[in-house]
N, C-alpha and C. Protein backbone atom coordinates (compact mmCIF):
# COMPACT_ATOMS: atom_id res chain seq x y z
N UNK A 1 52.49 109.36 -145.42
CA UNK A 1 52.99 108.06 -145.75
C UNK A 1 51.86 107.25 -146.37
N UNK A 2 51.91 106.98 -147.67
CA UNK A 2 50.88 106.12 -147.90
C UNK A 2 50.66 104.82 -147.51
N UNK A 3 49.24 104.09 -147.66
CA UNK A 3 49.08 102.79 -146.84
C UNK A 3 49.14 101.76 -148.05
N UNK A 4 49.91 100.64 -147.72
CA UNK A 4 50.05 99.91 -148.72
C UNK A 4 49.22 98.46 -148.07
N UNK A 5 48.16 98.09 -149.60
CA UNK A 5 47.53 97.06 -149.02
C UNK A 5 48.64 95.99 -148.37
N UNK A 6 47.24 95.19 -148.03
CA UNK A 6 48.10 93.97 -147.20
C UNK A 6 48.29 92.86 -148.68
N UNK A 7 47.45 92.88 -149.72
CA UNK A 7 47.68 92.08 -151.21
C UNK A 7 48.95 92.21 -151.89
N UNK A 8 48.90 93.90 -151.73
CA UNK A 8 50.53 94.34 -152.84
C UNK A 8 51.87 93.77 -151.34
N UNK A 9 51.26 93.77 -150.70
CA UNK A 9 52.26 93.49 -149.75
C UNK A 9 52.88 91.93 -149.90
N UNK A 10 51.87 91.59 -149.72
CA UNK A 10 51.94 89.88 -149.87
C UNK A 10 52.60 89.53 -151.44
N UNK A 11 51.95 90.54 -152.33
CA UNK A 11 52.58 90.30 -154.27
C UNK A 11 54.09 90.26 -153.85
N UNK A 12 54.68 91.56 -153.42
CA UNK A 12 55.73 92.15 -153.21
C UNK A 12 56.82 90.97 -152.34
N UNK A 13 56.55 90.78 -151.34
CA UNK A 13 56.99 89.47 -150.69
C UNK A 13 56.95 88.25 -151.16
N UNK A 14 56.24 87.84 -152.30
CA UNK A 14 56.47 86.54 -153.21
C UNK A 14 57.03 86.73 -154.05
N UNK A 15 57.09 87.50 -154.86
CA UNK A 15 58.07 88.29 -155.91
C UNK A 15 59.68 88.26 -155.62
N UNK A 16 59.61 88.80 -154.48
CA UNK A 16 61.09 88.54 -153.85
C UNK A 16 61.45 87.21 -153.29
N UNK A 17 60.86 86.07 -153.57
CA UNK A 17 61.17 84.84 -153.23
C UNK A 17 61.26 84.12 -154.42
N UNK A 18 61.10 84.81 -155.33
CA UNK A 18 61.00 83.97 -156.70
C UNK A 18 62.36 83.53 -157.22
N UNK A 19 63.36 84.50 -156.97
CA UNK A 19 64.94 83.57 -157.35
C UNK A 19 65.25 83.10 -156.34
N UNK A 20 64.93 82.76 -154.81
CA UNK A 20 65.67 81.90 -154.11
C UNK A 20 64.83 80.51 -154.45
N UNK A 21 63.26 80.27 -154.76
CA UNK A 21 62.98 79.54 -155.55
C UNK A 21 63.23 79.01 -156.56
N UNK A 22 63.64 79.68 -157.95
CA UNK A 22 64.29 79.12 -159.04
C UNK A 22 65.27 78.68 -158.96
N UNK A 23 66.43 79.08 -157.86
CA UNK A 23 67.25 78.67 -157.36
C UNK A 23 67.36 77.12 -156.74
N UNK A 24 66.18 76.64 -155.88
CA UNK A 24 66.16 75.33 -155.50
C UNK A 24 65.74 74.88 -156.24
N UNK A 25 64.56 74.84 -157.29
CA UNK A 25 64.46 73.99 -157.81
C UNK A 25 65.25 73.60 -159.16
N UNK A 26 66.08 74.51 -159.50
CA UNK A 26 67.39 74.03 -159.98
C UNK A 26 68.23 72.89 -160.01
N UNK A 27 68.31 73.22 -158.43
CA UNK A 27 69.47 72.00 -157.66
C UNK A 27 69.01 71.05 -157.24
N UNK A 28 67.27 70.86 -157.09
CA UNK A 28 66.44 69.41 -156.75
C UNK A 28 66.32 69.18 -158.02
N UNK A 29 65.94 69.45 -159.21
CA UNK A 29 65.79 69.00 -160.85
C UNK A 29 67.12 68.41 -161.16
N UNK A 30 68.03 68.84 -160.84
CA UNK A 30 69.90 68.46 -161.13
C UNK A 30 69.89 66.84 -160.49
N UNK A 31 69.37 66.23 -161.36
CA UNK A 31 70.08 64.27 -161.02
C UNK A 31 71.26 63.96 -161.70
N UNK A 32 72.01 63.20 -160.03
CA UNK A 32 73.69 62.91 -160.57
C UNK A 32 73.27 61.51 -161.90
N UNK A 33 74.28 61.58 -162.39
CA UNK A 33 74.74 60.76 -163.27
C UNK A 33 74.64 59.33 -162.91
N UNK A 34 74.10 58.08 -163.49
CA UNK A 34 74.51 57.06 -162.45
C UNK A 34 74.17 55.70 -163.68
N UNK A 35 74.52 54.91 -162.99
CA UNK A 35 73.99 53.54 -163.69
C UNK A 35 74.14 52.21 -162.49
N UNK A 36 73.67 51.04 -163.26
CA UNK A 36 73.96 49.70 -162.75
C UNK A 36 75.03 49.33 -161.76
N UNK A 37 76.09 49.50 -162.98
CA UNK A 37 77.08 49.53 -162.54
C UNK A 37 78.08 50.36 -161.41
N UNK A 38 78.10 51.50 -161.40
CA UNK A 38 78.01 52.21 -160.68
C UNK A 38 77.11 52.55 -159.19
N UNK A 39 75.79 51.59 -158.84
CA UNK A 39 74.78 51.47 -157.85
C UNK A 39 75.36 50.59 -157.27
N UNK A 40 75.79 49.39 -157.89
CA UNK A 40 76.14 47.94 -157.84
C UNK A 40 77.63 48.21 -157.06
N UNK A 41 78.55 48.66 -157.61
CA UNK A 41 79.55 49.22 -156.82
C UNK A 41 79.62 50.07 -155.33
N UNK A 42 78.41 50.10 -155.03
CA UNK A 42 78.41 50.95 -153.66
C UNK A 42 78.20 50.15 -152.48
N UNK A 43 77.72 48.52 -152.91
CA UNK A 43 77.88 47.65 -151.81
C UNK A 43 79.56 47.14 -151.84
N UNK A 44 80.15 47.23 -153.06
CA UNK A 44 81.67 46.44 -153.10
C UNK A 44 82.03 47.23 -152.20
N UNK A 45 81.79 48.93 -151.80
CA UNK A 45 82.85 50.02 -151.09
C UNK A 45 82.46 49.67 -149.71
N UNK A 46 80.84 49.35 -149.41
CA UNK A 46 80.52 49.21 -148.29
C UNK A 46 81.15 47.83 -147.79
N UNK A 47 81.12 46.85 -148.88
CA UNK A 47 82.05 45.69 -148.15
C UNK A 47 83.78 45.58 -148.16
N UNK A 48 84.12 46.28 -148.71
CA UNK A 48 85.59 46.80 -148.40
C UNK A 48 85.78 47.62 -147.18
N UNK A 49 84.63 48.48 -146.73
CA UNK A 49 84.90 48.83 -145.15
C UNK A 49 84.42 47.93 -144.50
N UNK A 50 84.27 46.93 -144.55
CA UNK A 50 83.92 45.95 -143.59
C UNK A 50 85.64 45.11 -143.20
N UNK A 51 86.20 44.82 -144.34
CA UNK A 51 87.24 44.28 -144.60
C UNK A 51 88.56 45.22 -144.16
N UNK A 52 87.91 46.27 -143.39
CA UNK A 52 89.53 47.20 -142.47
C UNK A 52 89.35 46.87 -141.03
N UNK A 53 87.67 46.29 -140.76
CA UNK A 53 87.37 46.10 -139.31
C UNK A 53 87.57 47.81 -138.51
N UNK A 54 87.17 48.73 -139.40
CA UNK A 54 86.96 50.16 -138.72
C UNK A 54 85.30 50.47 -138.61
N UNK A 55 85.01 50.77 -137.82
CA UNK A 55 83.63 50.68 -137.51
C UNK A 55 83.60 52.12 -138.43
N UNK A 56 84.32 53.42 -138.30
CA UNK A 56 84.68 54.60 -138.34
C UNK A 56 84.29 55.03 -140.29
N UNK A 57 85.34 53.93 -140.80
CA UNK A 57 85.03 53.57 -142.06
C UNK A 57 83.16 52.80 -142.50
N UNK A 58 83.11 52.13 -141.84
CA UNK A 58 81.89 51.37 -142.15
C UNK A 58 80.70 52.52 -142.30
N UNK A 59 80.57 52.92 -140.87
CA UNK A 59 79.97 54.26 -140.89
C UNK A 59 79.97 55.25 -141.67
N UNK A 60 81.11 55.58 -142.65
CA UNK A 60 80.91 56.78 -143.49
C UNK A 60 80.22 56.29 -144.56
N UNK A 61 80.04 54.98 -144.67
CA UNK A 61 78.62 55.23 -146.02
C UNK A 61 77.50 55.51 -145.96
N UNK A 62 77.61 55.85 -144.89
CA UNK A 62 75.87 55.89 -143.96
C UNK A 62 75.40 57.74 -144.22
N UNK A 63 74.49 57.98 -144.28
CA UNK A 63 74.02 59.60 -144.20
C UNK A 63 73.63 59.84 -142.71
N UNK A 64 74.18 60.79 -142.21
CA UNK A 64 73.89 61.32 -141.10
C UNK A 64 72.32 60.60 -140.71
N UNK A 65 71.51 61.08 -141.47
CA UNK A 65 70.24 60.08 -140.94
C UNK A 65 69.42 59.15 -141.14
N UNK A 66 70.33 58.43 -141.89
CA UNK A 66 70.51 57.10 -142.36
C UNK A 66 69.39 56.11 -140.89
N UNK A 67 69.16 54.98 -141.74
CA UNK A 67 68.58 53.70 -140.87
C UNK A 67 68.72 52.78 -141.01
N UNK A 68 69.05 52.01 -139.93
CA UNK A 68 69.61 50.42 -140.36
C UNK A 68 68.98 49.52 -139.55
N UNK A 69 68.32 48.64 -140.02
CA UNK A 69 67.52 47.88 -139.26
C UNK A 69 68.30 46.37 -139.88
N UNK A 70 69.17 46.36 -138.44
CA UNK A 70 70.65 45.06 -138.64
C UNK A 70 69.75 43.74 -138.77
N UNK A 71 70.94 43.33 -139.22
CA UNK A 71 70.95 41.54 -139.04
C UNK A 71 70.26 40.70 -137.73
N UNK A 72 71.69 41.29 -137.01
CA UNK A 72 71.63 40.62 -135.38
C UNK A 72 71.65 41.17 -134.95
N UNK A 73 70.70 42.49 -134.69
CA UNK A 73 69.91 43.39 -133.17
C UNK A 73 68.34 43.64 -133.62
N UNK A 74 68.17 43.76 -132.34
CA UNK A 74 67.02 44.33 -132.19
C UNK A 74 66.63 45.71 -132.60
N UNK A 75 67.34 46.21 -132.59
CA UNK A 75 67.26 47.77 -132.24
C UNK A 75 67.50 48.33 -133.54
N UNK A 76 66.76 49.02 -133.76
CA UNK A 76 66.64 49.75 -135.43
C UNK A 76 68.20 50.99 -134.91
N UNK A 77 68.88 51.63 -135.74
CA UNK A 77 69.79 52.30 -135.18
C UNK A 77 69.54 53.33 -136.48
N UNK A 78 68.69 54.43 -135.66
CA UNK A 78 68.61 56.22 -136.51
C UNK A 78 70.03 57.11 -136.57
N UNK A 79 71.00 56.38 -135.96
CA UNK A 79 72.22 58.05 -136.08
C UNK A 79 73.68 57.26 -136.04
N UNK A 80 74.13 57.59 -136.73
CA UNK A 80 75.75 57.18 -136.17
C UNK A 80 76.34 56.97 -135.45
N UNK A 81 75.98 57.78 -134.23
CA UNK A 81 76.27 56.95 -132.93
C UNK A 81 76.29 55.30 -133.05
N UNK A 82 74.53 55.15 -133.15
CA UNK A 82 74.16 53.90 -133.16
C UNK A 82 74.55 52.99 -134.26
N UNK A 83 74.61 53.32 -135.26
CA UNK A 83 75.08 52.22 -136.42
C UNK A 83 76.76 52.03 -136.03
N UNK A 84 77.03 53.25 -135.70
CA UNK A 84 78.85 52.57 -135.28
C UNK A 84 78.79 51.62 -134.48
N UNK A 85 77.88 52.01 -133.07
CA UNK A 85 77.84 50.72 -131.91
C UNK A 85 77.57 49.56 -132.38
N UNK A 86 76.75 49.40 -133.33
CA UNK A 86 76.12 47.93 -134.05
C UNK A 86 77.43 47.48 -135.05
N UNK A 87 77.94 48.22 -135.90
CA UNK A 87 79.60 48.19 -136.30
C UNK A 87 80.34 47.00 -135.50
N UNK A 88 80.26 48.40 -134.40
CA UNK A 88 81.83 47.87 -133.59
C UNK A 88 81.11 46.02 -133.32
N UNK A 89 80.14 45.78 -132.89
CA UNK A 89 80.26 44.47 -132.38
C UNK A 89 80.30 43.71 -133.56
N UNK A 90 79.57 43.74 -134.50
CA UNK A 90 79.40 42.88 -135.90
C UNK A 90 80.56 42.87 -136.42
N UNK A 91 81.89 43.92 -136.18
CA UNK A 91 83.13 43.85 -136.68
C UNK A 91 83.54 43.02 -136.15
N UNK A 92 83.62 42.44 -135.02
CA UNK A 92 84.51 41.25 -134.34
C UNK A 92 84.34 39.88 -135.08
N UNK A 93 83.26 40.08 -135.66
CA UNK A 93 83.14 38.48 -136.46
C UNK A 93 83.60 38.45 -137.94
N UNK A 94 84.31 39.63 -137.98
CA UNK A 94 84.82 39.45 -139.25
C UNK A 94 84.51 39.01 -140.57
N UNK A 95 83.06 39.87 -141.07
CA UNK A 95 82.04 39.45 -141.55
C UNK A 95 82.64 39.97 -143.04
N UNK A 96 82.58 39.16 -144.09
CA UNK A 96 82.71 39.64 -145.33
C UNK A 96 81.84 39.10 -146.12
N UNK A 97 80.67 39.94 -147.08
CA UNK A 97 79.74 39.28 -147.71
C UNK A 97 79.78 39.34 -149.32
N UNK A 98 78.92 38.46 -149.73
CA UNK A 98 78.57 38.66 -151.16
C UNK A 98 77.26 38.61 -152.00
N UNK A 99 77.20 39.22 -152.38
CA UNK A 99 75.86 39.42 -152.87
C UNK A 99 75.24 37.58 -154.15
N UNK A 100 74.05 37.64 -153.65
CA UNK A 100 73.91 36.27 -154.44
C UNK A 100 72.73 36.45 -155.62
N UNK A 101 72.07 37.28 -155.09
CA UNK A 101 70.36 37.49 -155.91
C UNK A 101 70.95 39.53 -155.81
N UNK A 102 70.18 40.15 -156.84
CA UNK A 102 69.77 41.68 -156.46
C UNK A 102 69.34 42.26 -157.67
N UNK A 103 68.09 42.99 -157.30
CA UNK A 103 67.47 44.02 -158.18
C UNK A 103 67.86 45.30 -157.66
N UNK A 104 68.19 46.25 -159.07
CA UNK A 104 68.57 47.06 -158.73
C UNK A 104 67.52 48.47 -159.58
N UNK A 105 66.99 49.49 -158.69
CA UNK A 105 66.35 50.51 -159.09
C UNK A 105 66.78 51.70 -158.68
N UNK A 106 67.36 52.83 -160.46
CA UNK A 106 67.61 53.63 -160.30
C UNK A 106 66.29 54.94 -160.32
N UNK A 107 66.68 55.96 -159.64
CA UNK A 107 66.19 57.29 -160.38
C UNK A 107 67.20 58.23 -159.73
N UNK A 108 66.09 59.72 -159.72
CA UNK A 108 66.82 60.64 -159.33
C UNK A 108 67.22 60.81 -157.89
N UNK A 109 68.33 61.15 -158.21
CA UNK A 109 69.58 61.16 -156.59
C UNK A 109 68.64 60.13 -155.69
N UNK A 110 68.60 58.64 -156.27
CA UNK A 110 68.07 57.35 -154.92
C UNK A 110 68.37 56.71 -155.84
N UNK A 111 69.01 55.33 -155.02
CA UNK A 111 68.88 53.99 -156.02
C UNK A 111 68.54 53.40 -155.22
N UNK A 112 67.74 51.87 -155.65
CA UNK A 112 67.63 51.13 -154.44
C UNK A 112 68.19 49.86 -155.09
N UNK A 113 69.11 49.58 -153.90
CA UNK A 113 69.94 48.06 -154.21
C UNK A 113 68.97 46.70 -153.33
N UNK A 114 68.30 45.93 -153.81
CA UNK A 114 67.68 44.77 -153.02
C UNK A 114 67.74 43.31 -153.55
N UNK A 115 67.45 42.67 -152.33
CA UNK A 115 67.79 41.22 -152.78
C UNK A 115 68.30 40.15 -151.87
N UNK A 116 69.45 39.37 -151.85
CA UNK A 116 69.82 38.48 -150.93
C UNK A 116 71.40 38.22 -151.39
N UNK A 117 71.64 38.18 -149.82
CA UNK A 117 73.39 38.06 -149.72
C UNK A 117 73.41 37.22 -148.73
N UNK A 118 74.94 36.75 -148.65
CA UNK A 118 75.26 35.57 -147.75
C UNK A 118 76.70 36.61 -147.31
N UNK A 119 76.89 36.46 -145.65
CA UNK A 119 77.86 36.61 -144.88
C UNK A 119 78.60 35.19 -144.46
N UNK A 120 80.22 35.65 -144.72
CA UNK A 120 81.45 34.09 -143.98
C UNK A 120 82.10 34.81 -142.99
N UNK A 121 82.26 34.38 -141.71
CA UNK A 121 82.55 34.74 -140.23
C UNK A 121 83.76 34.39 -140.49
N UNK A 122 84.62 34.67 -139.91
CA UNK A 122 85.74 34.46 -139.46
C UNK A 122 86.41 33.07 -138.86
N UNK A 123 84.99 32.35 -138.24
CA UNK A 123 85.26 31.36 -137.80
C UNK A 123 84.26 29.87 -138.81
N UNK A 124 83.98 30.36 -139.66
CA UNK A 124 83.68 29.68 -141.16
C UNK A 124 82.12 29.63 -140.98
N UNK A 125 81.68 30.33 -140.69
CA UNK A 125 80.06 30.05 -140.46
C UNK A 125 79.58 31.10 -141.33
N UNK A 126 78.55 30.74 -141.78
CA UNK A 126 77.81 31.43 -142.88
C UNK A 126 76.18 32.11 -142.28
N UNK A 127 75.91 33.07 -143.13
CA UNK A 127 74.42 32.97 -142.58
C UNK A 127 74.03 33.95 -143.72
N UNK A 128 72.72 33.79 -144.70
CA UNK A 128 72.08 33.92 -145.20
C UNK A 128 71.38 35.16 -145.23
N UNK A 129 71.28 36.30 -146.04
CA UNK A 129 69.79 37.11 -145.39
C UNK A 129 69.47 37.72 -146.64
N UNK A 130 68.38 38.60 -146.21
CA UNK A 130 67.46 39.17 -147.53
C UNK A 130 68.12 41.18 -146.99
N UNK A 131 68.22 41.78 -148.01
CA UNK A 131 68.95 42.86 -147.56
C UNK A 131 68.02 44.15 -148.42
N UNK A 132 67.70 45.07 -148.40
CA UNK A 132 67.99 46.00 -148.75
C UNK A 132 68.52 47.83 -148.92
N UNK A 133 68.93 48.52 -149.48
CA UNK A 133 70.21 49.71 -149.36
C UNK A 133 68.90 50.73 -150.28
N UNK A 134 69.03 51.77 -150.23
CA UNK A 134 68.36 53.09 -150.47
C UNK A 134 69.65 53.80 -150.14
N UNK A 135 69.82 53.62 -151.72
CA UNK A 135 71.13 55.35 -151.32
C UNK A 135 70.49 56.66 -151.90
N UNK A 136 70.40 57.78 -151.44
CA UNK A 136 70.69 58.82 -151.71
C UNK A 136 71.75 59.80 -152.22
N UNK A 137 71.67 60.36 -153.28
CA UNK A 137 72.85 61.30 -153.86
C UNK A 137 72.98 62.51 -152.84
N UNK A 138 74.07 62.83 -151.78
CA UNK A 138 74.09 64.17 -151.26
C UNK A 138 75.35 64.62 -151.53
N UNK A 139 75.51 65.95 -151.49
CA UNK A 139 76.42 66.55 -151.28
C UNK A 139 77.69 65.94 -151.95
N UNK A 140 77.53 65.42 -153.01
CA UNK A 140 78.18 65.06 -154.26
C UNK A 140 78.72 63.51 -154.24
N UNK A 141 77.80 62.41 -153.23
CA UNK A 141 78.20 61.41 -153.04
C UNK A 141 77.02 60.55 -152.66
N UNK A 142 77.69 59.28 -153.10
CA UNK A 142 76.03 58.67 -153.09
C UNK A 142 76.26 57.82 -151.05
N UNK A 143 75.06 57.84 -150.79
CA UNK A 143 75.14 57.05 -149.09
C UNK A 143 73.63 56.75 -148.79
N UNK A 144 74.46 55.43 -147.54
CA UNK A 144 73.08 54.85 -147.44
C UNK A 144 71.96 55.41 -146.53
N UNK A 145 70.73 55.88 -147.46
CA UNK A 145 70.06 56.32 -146.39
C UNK A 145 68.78 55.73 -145.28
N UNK A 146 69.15 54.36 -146.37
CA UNK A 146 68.54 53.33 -145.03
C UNK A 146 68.93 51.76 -145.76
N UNK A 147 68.92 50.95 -144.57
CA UNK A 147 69.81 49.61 -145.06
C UNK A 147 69.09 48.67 -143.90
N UNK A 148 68.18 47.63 -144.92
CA UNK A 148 67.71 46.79 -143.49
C UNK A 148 68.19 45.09 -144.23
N UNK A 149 68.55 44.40 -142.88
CA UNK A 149 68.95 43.11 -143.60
C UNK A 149 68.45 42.20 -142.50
N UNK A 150 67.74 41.23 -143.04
CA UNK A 150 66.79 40.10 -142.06
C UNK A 150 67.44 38.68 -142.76
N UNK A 151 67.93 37.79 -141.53
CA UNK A 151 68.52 36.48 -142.17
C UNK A 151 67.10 35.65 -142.72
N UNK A 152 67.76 34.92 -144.04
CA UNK A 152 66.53 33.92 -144.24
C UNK A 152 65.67 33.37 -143.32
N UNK A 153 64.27 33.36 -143.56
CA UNK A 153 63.42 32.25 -142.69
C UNK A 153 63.77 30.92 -142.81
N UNK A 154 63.84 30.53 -144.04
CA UNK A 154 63.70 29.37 -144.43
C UNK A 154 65.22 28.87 -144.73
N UNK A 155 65.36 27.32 -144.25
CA UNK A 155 66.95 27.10 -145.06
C UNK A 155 66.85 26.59 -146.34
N UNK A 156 68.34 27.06 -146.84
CA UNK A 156 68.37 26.64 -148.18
C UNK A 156 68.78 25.54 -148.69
C-alpha cells in the first residue's frame, strides 16, 4: 500500500471543497433586488401588524435572531419569545406610528432604515422617539434583524 504524504493529502481534501465553496460564494455574491422605496415599505408592513393587535403578526418581521432594544422596557429582547412578550404588552396601547424624519441605507441583503417617528395611543397620547431597523435579506424576504427605538430626550 503506498504512503501518501500528509501535503497531497491535505491538496486532495481542498480540492474536494472547492465546489461546495464556489457554491457559497455564489449565493453570498447574489444581492436581492431592492430600492428606497421598497426599504421604506417594510416599516408600512411592520406598522400594519401593529394595526391587527397580533403580537404573532408583529413578530414575523423579526428574524429568528433579531434584537430589539424597545421603547418602554428595559430589557433588550434576543428571540421571539421575548419580542412577542414586549408585543403583547405594547399591543394594549394600541400604538400606531408614523414616520417623521428617516435616512435610508441600502446595500447587499441589509438596509438600514433610521431616524425619528412619533407613536398615537389609543387613548390620544403621543410620544416621540429616535428609531432605528437593520433588515436583512433571508430566505427570500427582507426582516428585522435588529430594531432599537429610544423616546426623545428633549421636547419638541
Amino acid at each position: 500500500m503506498p504512503v501518501i504524504h500528509r501535503s497531497a493529502l491535505a491538496l486532495c481534501l481542498s480540492l474536494s471543497l472547492l465546489p461546495a465553496l464556489s457554491q457559497a460564494q455564489t449565493e453570498t455574491a447574489s444581492c436581492a433586488k431592492s430600492d428606497p422605496a421598497q426599504i421604506s415599505a417594510l416599516f408600512d408592513r411592520w406598522n400594519r401588524s401593529l394595526a391587527t393587535l397580533d403580537p404573532e403578526q408583529v413578530v414575523a418581521n423579526y428574524a429568528q435572531d433579531a434584537v430589539l432594544l424597545p421603547t418602554v422596557s428595559n430589557k433588550p429582547r434576543t428571540n421571539h419569545a421575548e419580542i412577542r412578550d414586549y408585543f403583547v404588552h405594547f399591543l394594549e396601547k394600541k400604538p400606531q406610528g408614523r414616520i417623521d424624519r428617516r435616512v435610508l441605507k441600502i446595500g447587499c441583503n441589509v438596509a438600514q432604515d433610521v431616524g425619528l417617528y412619533t407613536f398615537r395611543f389609543k387613548d390620544g397620547s403621543e410620544v416621540s422617539a429616535r428609531y432605528s431597523y437593520v433588515y436583512e435579506y433571508r430566505d427570500g424576504q427582507w426582516l428585522i434583524a435588529h430594531h432599537h427605538s429610544s423616546a426623545m430626550p428633549e421636547k419638541r
